[in-house]
C-alpha atoms as a PDB file:
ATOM      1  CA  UNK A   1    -162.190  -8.110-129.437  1.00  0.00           C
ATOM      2  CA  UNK A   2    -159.683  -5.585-131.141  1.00  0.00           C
ATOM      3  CA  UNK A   3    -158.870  -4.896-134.615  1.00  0.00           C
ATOM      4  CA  UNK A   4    -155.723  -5.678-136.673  1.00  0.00           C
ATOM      5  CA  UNK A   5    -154.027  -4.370-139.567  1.00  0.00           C
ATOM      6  CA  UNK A   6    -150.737  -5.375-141.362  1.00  0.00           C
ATOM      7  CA  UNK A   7    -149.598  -4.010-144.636  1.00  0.00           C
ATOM      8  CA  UNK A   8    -146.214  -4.924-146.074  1.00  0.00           C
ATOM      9  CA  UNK A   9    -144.586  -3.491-148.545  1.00  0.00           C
ATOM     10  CA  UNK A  10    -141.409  -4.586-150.716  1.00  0.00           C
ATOM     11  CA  UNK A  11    -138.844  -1.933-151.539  1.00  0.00           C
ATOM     12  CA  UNK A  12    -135.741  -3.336-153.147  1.00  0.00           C
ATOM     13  CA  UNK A  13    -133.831  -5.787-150.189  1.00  0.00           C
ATOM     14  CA  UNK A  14    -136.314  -4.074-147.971  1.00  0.00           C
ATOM     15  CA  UNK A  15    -139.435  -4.260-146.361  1.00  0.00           C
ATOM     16  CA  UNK A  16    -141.350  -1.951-145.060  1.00  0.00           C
ATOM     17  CA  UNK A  17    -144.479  -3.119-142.863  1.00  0.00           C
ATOM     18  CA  UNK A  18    -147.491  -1.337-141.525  1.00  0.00           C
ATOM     19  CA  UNK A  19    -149.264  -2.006-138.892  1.00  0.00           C
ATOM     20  CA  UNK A  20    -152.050  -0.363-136.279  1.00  0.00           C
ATOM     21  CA  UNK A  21    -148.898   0.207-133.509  1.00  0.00           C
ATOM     22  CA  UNK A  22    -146.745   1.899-136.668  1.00  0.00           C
ATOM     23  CA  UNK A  23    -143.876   1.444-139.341  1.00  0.00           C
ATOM     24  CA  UNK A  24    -141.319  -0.848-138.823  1.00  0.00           C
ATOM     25  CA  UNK A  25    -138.864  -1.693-141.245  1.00  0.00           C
ATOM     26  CA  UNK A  26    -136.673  -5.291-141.964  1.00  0.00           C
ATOM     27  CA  UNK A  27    -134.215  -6.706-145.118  1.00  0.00           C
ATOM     28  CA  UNK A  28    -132.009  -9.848-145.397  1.00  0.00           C
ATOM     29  CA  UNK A  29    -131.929 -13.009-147.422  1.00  0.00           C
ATOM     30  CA  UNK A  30    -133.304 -17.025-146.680  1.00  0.00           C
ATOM     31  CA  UNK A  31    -130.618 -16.975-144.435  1.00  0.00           C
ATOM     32  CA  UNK A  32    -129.908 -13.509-142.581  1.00  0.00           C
ATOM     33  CA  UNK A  33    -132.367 -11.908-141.825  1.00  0.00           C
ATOM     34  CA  UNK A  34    -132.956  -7.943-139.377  1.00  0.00           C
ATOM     35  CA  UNK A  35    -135.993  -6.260-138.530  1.00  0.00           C
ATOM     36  CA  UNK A  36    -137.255  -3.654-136.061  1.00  0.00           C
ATOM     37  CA  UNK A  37    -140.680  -3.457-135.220  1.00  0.00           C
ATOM     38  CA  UNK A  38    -142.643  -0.309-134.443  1.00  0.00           C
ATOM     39  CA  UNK A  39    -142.070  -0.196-130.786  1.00  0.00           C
ATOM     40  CA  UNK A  40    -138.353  -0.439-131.460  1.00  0.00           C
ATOM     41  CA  UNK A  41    -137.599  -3.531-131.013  1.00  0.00           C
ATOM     42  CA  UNK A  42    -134.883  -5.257-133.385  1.00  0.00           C
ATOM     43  CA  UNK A  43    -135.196  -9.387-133.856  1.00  0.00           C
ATOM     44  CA  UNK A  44    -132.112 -11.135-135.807  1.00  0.00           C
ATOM     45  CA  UNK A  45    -132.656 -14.236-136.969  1.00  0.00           C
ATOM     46  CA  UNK A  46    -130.241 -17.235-138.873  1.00  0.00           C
ATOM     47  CA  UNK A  47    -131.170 -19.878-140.891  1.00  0.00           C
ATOM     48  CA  UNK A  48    -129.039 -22.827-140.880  1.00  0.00           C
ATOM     49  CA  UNK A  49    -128.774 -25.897-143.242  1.00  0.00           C
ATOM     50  CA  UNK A  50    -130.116 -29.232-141.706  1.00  0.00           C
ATOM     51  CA  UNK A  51    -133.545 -26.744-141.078  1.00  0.00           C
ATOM     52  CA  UNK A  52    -131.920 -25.014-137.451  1.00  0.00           C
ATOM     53  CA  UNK A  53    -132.954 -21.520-136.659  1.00  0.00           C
ATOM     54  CA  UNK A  54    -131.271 -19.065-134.277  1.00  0.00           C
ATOM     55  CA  UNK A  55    -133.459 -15.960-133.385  1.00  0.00           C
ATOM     56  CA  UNK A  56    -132.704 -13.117-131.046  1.00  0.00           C
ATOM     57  CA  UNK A  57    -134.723  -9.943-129.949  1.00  0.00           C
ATOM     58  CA  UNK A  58    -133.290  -6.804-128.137  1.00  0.00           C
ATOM     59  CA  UNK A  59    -134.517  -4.083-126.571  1.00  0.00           C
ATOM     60  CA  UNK A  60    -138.030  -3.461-124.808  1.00  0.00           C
ATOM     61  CA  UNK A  61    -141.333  -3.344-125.179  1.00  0.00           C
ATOM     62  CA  UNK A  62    -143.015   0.656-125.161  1.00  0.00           C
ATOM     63  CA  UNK A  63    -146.758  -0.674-125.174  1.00  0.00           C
ATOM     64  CA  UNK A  64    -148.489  -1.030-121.530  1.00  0.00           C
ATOM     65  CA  UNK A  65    -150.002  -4.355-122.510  1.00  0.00           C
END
């Protein structure tokens, strides 16, 4: 079993989040909203009225498993 840890914090529009693979980083609102994860990654996500959601990740994955 492995171990997990997860620390966000709030700067301003920004968030900063910890984690055990690194620092990734994401801002926005209820409806926009960016962020890249530690391994580079960036997910994009839209909220729509009527409760639709539109969510889209680029690039790859660095991590071997």
């Amino acid at each position: 079993m492995g171990w997990h840890y997860r620390k966000s914090i709030k700067v301003g529009p920004f968030r900063i989040n910890l984690s055990r693979h690194g620092v990734g980083h994401s801002f926005g609102n209820r409806r926009f909203h960016v962020s890249t994860t530690p391994d580079g990654r960036r997910h994009v996500s839209v909220h729509l009225p009527g409760g639709f959601h539109v969510g889209k990740t680029f690039g790859g994955k660095r991590y071997p498993y």
